[in-house]
Protein backbone atom coordinates (compact mmCIF):
# COMPACT_ATOMS: atom_id res chain seq x y z
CA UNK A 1 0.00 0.00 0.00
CA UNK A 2 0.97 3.78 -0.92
CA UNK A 3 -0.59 7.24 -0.17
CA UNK A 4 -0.99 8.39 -3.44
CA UNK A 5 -1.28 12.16 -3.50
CA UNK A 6 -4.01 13.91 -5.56
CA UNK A 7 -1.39 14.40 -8.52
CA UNK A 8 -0.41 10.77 -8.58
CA UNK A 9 -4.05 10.23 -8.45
CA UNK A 10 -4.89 13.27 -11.12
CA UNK A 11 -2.03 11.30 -13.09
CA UNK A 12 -3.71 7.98 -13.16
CA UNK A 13 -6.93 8.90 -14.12
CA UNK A 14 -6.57 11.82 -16.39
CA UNK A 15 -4.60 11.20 -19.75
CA UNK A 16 -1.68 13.80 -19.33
CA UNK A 17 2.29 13.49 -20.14
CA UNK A 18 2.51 11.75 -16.69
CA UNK A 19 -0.33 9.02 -17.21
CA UNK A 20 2.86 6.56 -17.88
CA UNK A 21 4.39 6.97 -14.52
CA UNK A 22 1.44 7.06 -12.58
CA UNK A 23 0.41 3.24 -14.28
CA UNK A 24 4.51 2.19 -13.61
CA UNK A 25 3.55 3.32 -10.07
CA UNK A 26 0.22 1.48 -9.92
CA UNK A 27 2.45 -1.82 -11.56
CA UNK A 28 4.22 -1.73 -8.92
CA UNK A 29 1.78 -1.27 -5.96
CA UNK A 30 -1.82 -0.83 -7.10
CA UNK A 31 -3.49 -0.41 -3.47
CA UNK A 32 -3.84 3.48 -3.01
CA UNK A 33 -5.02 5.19 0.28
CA UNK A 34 -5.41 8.95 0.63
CA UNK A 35 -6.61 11.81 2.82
CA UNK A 36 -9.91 12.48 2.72
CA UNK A 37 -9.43 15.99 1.63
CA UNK A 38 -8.36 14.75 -1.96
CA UNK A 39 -11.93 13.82 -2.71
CA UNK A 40 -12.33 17.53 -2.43
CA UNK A 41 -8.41 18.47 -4.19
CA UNK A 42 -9.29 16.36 -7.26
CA UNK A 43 -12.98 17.92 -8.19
CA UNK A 44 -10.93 21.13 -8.25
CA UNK A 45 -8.17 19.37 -10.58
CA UNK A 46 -11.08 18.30 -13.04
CA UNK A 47 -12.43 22.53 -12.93
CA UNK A 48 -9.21 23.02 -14.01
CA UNK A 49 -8.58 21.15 -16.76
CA UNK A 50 -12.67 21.38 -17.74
CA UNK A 51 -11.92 25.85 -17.76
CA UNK A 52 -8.32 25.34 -18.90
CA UNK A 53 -7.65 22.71 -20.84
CA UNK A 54 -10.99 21.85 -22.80
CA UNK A 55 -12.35 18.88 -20.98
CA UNK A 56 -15.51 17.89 -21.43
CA UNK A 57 -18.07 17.04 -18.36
CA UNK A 58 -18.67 13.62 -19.46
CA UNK A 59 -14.76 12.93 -19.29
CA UNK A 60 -14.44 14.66 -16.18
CA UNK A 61 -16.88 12.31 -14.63
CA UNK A 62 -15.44 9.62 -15.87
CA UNK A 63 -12.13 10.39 -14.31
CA UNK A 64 -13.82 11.21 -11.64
CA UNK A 65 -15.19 7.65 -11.29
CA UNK A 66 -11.70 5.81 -12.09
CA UNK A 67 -9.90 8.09 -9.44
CA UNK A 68 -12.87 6.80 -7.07
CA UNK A 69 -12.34 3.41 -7.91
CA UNK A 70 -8.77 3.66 -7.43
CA UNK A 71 -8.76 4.79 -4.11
CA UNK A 72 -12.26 3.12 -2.76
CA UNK A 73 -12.47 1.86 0.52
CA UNK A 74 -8.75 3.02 1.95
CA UNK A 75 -9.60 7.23 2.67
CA UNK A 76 -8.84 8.33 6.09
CA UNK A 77 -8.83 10.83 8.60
CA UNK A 78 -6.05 12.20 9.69
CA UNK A 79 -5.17 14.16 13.04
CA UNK A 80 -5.68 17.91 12.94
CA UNK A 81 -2.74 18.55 15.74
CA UNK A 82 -0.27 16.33 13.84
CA UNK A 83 -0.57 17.93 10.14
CA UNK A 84 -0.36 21.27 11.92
CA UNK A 85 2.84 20.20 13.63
CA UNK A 86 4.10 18.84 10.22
CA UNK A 87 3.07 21.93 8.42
CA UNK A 88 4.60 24.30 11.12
CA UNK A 89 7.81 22.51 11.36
CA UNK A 90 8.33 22.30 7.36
CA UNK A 91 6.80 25.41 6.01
CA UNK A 92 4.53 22.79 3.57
CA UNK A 93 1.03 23.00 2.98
CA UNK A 94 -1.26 21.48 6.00
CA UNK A 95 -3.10 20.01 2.98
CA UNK A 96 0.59 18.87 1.99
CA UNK A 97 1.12 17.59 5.69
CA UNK A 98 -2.06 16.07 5.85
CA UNK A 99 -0.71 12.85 3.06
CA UNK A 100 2.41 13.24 4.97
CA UNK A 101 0.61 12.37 8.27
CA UNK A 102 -1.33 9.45 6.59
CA UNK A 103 1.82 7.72 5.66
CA UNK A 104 3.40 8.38 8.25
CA UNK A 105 0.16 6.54 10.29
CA UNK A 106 0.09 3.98 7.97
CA UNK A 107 3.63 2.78 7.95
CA UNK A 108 3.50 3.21 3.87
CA UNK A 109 5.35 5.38 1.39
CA UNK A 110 3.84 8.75 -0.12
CA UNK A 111 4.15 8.76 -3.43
CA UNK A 112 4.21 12.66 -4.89
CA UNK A 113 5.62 14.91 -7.10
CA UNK A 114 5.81 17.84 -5.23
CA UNK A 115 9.50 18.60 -4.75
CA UNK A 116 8.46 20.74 -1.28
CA UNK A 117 7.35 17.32 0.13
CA UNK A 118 10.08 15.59 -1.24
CA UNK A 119 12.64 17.54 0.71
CA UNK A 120 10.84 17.94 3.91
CA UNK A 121 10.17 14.07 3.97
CA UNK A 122 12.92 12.25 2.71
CA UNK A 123 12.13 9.57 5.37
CA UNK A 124 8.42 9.25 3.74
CA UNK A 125 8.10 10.76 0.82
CA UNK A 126 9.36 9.26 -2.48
CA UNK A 127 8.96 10.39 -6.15
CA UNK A 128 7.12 8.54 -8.60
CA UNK A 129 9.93 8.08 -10.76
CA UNK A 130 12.12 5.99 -7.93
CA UNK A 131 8.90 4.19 -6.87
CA UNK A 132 8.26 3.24 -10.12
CA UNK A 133 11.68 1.90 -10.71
CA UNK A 134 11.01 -0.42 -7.57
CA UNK A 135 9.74 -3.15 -10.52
């Protein structure tokens, strides 16, 4: 099992230039938890690309449902005090800190691409590229 951020999520369910990855990521461990805040992170991903990028509703849905599927069953809660504690000591987002504090609960790896998280979490956090390379 992972915590998949909402990119790596975004990634996997929305054809872009990092779909690749994101599937080499899922080859390698397809069991995805998450916050529950990237139900709410993702619907703003698919405004974004619906305003920005020309997608249409009924493909946004669609991702929507895949991204669902992906993650079903394995979204948590996650303790207010620690991703303010995280967020404080790093100077990362609390909705940064709050995968970070999953992970960290979970005994698991966070798979992102933010380089912020990257370098605050060394001990957690791991890009997709090196987790994909784990095959």
């Amino acid at each position: 099992m992972i915590v998949a951020d909402t990119n790596l999520i975004a990634y996997f369910s929305i054809h872009t230039e990092c779909s690749a990855l994101a599937e080499a990521v899922c080859a390698v461990d397809p069991i995805w938890a998450a916050p529950l805040l990237w139900r709410s992170e993702y619907r703003e991903t698919l405004l974004k690309y619906m305003h920005h990028a020309g997608m249409y509703f009924e493909a946004a849905i669609s991702s929507l449902r895949l991204a669902e599927e992906t993650v079903a069953g394995r979204e948590y809660s996650v303790d207010g005090r620690k991703v303010l504690e995280l967020a404080y000591q790093t100077k990362c987002s609390a909705y940064d800190c709050e995968y970070v504090a999953l992970a960290q609960d979970l005994g698991v790896p966070l798979v992102t691409a933010d380089r912020q998280v990257l370098r605050a979490f060394p001990e957690i956090a791991v890009s997709l590229e090196k987790f994909a390379k784990k095959k």
